[in-house]
N, C-alpha and C. Protein backbone atom coordinates (compact mmCIF):
# COMPACT_ATOMS: atom_id res chain seq x y z
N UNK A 1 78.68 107.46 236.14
CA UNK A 1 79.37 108.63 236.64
C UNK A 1 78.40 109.50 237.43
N UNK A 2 78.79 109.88 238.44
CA UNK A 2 78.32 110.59 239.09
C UNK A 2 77.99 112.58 238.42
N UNK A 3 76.63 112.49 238.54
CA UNK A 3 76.45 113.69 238.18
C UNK A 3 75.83 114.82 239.11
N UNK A 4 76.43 116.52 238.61
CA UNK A 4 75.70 117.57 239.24
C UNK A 4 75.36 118.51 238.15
N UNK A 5 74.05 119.41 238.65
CA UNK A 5 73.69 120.30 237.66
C UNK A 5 74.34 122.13 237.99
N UNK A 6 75.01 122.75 237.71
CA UNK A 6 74.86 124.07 238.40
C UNK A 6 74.89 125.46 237.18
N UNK A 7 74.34 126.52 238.31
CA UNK A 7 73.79 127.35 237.63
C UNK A 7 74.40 128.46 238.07
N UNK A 8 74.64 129.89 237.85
CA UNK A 8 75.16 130.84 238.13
C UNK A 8 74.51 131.88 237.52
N UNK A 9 74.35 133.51 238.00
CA UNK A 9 73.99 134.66 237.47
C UNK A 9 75.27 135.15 236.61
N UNK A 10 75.58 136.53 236.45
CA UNK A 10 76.34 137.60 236.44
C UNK A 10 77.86 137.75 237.10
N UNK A 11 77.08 137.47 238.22
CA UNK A 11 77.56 137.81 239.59
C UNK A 11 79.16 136.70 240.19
N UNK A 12 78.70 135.64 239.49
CA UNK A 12 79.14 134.68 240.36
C UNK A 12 80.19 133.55 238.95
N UNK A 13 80.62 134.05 237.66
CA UNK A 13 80.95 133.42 236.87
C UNK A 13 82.74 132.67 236.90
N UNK A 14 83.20 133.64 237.47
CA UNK A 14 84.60 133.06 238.28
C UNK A 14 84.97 132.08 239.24
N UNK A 15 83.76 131.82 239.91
CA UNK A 15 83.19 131.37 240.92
C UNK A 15 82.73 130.09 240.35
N UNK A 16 81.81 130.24 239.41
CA UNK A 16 81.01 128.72 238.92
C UNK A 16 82.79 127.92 237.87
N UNK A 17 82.94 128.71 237.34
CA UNK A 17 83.93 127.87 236.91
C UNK A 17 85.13 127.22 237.28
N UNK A 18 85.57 127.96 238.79
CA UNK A 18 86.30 127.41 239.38
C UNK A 18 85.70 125.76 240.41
N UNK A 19 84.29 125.94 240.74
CA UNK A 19 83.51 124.75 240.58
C UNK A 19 83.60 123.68 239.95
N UNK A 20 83.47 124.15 238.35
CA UNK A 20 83.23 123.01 237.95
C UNK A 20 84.73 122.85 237.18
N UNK A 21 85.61 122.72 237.83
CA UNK A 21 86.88 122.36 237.51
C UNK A 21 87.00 121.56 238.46
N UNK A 22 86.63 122.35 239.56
CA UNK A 22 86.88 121.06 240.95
C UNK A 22 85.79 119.97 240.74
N UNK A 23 84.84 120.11 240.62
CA UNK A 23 84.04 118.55 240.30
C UNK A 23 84.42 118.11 239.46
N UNK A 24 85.05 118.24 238.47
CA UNK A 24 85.47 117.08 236.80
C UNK A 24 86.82 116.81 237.60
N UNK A 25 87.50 117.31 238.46
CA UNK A 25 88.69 116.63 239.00
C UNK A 25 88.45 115.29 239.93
N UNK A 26 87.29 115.70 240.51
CA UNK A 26 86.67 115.02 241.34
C UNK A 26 85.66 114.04 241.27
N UNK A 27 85.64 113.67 239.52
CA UNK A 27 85.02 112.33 238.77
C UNK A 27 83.85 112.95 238.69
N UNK A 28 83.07 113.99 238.66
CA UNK A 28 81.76 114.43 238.27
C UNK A 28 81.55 114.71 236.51
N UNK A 29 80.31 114.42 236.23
CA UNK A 29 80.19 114.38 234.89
C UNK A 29 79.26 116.17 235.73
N UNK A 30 79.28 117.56 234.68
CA UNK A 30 78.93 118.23 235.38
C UNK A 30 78.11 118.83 234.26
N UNK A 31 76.76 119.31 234.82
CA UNK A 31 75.46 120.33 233.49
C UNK A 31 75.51 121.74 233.84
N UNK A 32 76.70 122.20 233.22
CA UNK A 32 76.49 123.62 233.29
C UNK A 32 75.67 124.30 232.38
N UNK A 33 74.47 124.97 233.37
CA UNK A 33 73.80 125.79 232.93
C UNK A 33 73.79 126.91 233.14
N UNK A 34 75.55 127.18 233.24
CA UNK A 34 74.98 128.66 234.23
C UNK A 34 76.00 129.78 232.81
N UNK A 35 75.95 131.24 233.56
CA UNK A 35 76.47 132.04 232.15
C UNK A 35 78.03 132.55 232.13
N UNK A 36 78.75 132.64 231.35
CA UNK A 36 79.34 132.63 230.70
C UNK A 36 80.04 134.22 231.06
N UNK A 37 81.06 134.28 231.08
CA UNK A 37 82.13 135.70 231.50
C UNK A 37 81.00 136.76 230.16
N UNK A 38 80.54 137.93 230.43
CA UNK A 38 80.33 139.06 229.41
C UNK A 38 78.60 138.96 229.32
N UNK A 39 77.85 138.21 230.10
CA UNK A 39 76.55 137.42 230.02
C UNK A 39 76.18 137.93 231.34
N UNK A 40 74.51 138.31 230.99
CA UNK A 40 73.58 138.24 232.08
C UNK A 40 72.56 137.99 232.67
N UNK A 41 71.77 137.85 233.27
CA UNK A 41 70.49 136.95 233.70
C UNK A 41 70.10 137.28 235.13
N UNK A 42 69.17 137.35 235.54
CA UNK A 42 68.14 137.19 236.55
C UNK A 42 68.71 136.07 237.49
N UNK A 43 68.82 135.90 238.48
CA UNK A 43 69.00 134.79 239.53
C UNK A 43 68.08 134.15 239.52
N UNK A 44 66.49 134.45 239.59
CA UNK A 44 65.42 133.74 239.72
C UNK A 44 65.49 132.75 238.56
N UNK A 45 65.99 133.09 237.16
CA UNK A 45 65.62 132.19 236.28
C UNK A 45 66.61 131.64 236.13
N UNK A 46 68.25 131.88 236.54
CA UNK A 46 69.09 130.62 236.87
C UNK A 46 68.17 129.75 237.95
N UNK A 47 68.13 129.96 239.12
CA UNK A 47 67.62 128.91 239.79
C UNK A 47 66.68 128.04 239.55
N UNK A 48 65.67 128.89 238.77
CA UNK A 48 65.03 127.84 238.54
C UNK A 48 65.20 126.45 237.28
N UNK A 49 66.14 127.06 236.28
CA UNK A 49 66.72 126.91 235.25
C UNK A 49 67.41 125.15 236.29
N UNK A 50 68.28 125.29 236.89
CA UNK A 50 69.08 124.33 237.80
C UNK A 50 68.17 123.28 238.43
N UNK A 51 67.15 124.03 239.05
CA UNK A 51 66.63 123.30 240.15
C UNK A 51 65.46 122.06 239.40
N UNK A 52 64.55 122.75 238.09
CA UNK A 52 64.09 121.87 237.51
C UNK A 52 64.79 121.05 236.77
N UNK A 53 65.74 120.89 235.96
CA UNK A 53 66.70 120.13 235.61
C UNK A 53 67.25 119.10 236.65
N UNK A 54 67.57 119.37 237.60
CA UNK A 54 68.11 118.75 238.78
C UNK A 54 66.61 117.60 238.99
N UNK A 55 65.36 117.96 239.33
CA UNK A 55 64.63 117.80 239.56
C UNK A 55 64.22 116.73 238.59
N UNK A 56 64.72 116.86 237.55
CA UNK A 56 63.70 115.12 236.38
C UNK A 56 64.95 114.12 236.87
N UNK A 57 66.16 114.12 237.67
CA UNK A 57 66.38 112.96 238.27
C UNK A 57 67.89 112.61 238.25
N UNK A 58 68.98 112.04 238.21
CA UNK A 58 69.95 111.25 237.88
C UNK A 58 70.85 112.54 238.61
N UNK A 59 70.77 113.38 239.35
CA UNK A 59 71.71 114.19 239.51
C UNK A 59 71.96 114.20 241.28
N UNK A 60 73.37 113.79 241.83
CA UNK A 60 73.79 113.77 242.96
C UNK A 60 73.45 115.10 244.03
N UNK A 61 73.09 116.38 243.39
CA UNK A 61 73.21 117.74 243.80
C UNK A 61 73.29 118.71 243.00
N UNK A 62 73.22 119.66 243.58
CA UNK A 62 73.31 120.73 242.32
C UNK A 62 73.70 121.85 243.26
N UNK A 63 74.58 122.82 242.67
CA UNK A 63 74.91 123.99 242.95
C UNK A 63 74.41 125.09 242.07
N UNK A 64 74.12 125.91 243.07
CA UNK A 64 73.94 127.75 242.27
C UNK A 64 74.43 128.96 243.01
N UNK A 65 74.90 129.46 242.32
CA UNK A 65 75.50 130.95 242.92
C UNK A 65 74.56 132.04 241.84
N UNK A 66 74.80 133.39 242.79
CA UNK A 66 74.77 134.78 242.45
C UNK A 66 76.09 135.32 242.74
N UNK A 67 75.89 136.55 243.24
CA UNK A 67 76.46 137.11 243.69
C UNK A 67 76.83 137.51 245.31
N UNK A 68 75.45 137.15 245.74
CA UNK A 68 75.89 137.01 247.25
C UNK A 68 75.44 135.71 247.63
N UNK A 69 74.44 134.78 247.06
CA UNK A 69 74.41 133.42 246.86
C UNK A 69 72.68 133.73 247.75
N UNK A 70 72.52 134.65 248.29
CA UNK A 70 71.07 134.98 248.96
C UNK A 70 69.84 134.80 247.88
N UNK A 71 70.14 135.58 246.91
CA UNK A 71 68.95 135.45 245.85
C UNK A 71 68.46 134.37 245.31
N UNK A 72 69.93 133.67 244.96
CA UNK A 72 69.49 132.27 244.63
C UNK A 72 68.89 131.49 245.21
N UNK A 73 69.70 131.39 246.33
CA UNK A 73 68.94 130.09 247.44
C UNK A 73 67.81 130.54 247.91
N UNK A 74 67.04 132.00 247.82
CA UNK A 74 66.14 131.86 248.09
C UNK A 74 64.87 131.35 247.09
N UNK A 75 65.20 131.94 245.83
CA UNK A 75 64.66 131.43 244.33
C UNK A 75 64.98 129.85 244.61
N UNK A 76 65.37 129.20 244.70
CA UNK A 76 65.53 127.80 244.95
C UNK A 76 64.98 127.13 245.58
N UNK A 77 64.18 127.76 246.52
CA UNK A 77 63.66 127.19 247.84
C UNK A 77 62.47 127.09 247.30
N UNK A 78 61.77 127.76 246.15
CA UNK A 78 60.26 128.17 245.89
C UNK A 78 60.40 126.77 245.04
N UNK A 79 60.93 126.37 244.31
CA UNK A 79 60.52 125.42 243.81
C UNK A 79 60.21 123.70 244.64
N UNK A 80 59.45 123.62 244.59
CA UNK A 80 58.76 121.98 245.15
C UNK A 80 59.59 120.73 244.91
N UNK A 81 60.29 120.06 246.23
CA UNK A 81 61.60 119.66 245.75
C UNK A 81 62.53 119.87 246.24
N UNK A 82 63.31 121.45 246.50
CA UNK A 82 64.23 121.83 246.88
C UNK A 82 64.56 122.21 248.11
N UNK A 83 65.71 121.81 248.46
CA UNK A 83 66.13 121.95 250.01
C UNK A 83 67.94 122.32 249.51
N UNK A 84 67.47 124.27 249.61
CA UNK A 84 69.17 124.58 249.18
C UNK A 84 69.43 125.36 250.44
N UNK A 85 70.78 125.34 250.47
CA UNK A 85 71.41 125.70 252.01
C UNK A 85 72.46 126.54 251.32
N UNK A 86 72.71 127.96 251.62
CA UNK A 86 73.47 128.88 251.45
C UNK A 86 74.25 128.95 252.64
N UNK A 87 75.57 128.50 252.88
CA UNK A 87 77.01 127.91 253.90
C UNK A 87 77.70 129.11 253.46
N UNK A 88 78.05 129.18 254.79
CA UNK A 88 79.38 130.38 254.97
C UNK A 88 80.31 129.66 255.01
N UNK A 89 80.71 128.27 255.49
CA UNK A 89 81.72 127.55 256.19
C UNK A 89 81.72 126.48 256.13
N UNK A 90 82.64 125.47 255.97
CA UNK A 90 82.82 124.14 255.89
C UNK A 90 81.97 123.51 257.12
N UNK A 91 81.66 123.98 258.58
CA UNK A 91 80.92 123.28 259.11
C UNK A 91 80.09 123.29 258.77
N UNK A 92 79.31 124.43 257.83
CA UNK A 92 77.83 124.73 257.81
C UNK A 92 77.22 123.42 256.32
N UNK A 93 78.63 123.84 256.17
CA UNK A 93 78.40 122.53 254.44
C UNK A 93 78.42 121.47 254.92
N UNK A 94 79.04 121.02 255.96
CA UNK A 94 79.29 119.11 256.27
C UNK A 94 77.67 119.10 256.98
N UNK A 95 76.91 120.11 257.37
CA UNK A 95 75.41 119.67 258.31
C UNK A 95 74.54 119.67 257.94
N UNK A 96 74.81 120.91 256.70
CA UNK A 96 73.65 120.80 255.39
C UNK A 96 72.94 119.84 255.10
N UNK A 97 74.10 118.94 254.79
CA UNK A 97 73.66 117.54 254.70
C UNK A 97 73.72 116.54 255.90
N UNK A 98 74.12 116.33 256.41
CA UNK A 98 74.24 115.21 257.51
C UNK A 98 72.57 115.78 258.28
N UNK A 99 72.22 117.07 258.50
CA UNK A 99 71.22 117.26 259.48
C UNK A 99 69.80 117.79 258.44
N UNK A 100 70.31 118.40 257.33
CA UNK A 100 69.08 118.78 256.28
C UNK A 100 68.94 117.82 255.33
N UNK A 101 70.05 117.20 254.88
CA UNK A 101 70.00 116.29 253.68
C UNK A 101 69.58 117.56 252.57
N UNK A 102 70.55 118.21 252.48
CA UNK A 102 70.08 119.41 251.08
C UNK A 102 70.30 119.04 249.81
N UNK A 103 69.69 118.85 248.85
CA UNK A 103 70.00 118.48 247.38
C UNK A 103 70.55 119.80 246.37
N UNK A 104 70.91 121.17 246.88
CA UNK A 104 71.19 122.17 246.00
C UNK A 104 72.24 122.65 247.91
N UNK A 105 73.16 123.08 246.85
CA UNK A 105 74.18 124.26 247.82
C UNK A 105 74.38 125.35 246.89
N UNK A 106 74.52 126.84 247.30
CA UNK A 106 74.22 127.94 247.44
C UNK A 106 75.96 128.71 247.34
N UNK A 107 76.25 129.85 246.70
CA UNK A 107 77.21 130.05 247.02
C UNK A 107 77.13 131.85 246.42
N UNK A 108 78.02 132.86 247.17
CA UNK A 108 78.14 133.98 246.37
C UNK A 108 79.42 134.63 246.29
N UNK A 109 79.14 134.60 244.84
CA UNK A 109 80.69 135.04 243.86
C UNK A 109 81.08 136.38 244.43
N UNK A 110 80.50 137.32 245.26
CA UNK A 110 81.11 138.31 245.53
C UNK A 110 81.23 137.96 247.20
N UNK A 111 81.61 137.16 247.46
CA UNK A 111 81.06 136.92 248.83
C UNK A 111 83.21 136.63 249.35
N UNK A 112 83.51 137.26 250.03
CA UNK A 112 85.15 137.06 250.64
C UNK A 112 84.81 135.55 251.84
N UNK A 113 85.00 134.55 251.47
CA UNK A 113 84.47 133.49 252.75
C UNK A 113 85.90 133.19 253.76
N UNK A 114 85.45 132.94 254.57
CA UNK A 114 86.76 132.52 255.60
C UNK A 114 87.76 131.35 255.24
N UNK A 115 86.99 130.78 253.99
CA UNK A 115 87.00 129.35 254.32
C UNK A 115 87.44 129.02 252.22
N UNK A 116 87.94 128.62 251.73
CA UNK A 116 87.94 128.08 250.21
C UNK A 116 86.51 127.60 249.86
N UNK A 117 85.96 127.98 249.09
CA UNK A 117 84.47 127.42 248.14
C UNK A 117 84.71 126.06 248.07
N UNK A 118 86.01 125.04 247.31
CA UNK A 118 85.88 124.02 246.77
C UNK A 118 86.09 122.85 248.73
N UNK A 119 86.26 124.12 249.09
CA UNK A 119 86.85 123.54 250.97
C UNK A 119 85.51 122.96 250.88
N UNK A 120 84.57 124.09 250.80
CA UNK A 120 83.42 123.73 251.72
C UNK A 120 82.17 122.72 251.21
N UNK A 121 82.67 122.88 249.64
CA UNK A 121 81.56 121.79 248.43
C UNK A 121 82.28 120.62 249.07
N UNK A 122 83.42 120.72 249.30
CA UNK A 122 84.04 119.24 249.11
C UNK A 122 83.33 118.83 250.76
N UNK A 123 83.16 119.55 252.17
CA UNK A 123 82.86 119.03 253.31
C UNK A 123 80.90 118.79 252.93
N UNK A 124 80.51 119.39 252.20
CA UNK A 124 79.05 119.15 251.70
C UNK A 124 79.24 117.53 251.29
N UNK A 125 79.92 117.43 250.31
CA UNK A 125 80.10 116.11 248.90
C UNK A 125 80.28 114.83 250.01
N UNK A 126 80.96 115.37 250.92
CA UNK A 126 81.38 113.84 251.62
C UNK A 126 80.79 113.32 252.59
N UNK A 127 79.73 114.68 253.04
CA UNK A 127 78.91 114.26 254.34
C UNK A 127 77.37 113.44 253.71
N UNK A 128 77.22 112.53 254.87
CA UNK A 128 76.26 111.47 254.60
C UNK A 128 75.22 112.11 255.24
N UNK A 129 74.15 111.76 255.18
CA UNK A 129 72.59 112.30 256.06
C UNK A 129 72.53 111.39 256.98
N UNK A 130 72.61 111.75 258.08
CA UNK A 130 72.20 110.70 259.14
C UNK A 130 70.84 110.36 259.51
N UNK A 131 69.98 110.94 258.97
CA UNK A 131 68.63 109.98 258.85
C UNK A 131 68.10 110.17 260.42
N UNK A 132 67.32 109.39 260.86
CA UNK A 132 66.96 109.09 262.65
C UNK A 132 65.98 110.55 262.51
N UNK A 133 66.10 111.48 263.96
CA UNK A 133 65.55 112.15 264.22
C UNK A 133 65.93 113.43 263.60
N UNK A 134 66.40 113.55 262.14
CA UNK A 134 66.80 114.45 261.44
C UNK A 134 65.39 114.23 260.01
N UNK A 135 65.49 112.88 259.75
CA UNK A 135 65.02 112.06 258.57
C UNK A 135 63.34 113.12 259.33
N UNK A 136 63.11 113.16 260.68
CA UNK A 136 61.80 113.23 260.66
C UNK A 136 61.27 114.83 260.76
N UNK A 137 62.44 116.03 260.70
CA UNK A 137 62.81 117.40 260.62
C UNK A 137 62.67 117.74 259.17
N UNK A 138 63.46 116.84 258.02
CA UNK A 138 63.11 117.28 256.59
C UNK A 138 62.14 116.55 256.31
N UNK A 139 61.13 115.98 256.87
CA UNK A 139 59.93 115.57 256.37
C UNK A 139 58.57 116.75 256.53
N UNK A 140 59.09 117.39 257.78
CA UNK A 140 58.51 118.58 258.62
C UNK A 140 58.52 119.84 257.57
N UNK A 141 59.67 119.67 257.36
CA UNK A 141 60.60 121.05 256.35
C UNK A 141 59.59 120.76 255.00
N UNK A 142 59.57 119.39 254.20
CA UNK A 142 58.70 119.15 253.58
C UNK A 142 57.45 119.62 252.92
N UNK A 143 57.08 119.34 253.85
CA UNK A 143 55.47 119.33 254.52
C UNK A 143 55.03 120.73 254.14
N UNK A 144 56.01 121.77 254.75
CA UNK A 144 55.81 123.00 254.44
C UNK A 144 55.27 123.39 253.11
N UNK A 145 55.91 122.78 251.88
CA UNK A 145 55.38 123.10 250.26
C UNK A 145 54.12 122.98 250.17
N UNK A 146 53.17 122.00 251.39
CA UNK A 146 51.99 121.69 250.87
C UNK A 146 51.17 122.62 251.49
């Protein structure tokens, strides 16, 4: 079975659970680590909470939200490993991957989007990485951690 890990603040708990309803519909076995309606936490230590978990292996992607989904993905980015893309829009989710190949998507629970959340996971989920002269941009992107 295909698996994802995701994580959420405060901010964003309506939000993560409407998530992970849509992935268990959508055959995902899913590791919620994120908190719970009446619960609170730091974004930095959800993300990182997600991203190392994600990180020892077997997991297709991983999602994290806040509240505006900024904090996170930027806390996400610090860890060695991660390539998370905070999408306004279903195009921005289908290129994430096809042109970044991102292993974490980004989202914020207070955030009004143009577009449905599960719209835009789902144009993330289905897009492939096209590799070629992209493959040699996230190697670049890479590179940067060192």
């Amino acid at each position: 079975m295909k698996k994802v890990v995701i994580a959420n603040d405060h901010g964003a708990v309506e939000m993560k659970n409407e998530i992970v309803v849509f992935l268990k519909q959508k055959g995902y076995e899913v590791n919620d680590m994120g908190l719970a309606e009446g619960e609170a936490a730091d974004y930095p230590d959800m993300a990182e909470l997600a991203c190392r978990e994600y990180l020892k292996g077997d997991y297709e992607f991983g999602v994290v939200l806040c509240g505006t989904g900024i904090g996170i993905s930027i806390s996400a980015n610090k860890i060695k490993g991660i390539r998370c893309a905070l999408v306004q829009n279903c195009f921005a989710a289908d290129m994430t991957k096809k042109h970044n190949n991102a292993n974490m998507i980004a989202f914020g629970g207070r955030i009004d989007y143009p577009e449905k959340v599960t719209d835009m996971l789902n144009a993330y989920m289905t897009a492939e990485f096209e590799g070629g002269r992209h493959e040699k941009r996230v190697n670049k992107i890479m590179a940067l951690e060192n």
